[in-house]
Protein backbone atom coordinates (compact mmCIF):
# COMPACT_ATOMS: atom_id res chain seq x y z
CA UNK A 1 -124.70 -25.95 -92.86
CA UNK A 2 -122.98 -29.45 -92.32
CA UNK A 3 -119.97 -28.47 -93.79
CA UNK A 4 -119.61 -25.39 -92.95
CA UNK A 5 -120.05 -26.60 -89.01
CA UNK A 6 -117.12 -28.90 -89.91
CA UNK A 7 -114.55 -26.32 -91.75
CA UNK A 8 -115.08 -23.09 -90.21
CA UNK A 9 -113.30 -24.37 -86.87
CA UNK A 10 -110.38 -25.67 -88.79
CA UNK A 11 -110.00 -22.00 -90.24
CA UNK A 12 -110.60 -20.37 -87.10
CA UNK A 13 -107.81 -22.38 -85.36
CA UNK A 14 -105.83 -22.26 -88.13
CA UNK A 15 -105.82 -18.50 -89.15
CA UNK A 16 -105.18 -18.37 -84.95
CA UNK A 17 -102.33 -20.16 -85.14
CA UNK A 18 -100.86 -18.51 -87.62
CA UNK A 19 -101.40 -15.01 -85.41
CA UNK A 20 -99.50 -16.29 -82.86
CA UNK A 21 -96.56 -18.02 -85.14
CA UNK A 22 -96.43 -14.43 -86.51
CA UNK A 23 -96.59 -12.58 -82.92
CA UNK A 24 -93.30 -15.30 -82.28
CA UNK A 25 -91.73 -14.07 -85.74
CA UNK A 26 -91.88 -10.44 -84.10
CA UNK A 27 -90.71 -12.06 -80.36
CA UNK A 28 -87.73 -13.05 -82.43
CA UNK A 29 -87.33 -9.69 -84.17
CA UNK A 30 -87.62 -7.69 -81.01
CA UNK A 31 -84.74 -9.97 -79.28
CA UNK A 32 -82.74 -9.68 -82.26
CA UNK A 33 -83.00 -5.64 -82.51
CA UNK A 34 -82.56 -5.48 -78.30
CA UNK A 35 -79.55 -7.72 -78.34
CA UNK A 36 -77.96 -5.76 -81.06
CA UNK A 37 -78.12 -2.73 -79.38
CA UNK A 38 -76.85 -4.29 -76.59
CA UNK A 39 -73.70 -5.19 -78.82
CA UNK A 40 -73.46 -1.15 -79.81
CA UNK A 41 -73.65 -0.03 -76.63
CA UNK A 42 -70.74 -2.25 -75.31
CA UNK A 43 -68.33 -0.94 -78.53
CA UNK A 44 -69.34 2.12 -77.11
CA UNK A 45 -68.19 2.01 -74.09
CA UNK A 46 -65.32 -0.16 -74.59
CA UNK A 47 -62.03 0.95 -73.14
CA UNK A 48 -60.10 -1.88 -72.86
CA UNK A 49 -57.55 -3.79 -74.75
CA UNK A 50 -57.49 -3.20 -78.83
CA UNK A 51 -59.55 -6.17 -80.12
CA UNK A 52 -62.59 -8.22 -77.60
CA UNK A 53 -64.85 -10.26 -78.72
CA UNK A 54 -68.66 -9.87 -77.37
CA UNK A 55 -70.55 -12.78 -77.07
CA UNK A 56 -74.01 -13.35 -75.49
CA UNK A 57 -77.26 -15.25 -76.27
CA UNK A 58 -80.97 -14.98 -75.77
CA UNK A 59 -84.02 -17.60 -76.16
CA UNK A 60 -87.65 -16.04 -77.20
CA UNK A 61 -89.76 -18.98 -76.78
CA UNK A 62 -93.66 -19.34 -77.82
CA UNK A 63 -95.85 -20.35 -74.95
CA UNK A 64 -97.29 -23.81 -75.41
CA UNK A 65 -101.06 -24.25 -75.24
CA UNK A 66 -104.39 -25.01 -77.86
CA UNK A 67 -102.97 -27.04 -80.60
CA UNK A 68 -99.87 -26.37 -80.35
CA UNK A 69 -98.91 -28.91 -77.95
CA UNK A 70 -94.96 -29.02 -78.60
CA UNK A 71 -92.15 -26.20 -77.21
CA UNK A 72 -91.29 -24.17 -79.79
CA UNK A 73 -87.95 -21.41 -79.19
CA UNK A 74 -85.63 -19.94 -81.24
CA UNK A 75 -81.87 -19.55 -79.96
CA UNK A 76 -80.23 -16.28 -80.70
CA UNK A 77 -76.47 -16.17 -80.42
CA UNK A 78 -75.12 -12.48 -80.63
CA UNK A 79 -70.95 -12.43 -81.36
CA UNK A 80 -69.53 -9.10 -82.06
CA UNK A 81 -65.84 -7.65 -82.13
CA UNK A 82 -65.05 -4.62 -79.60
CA UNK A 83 -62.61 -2.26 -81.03
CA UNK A 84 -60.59 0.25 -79.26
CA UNK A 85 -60.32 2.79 -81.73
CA UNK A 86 -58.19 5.04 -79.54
CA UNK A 87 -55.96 2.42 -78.79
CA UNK A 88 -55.61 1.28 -82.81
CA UNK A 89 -54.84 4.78 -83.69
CA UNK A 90 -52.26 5.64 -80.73
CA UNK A 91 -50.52 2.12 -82.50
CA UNK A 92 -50.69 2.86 -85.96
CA UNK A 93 -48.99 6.13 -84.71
CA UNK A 94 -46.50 4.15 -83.25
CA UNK A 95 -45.61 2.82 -86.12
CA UNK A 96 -44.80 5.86 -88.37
């Protein structure tokens, strides 16, 4: 009974911790996937010059709180090139 009184809260707080490390894996996924889209929907709708590059960035950070007592984010940095595809094939018709 002893021991068990003395290891079953480590487990407990560790299999918690590890639930919310992997709900922050998922955070990170989801940012990643939205900020993606993001990038797809701007080549999209991209009119402009031939060649742009896209560039933005997003932080998913895990709250602080129990034993975690340090911040812990991830940075995501999202660069992508726009292509007007109308304009590269009006200039490659040019050039014929």
């Amino acid at each position: 009974m002893v021991e068990a009184a003395i290891s079953l809260p480590l487990i407990i707080i560790t299999a918690m911790l590890m639930v919310r490390l992997f709900v922050f894996y998922l955070d990170i996924l989801t940012a990643g996937i939205k900020a993606h889209r993001e990038a797809l929907e701007a080549q999209d709708a991209y009119k402009g010059a031939m060649m742009r590059t896209y560039e933005a960035a997003e932080e998913v950070t895990l709250l602080r709180g129990g034993v975690l007592r340090n911040n812990v984010s991830k940075r995501i940095d999202i660069k992508a090139f726009l292509i007007n595809e109308d304009f590269l094939v009006r200039s490659g018709e040019a050039l014929d």
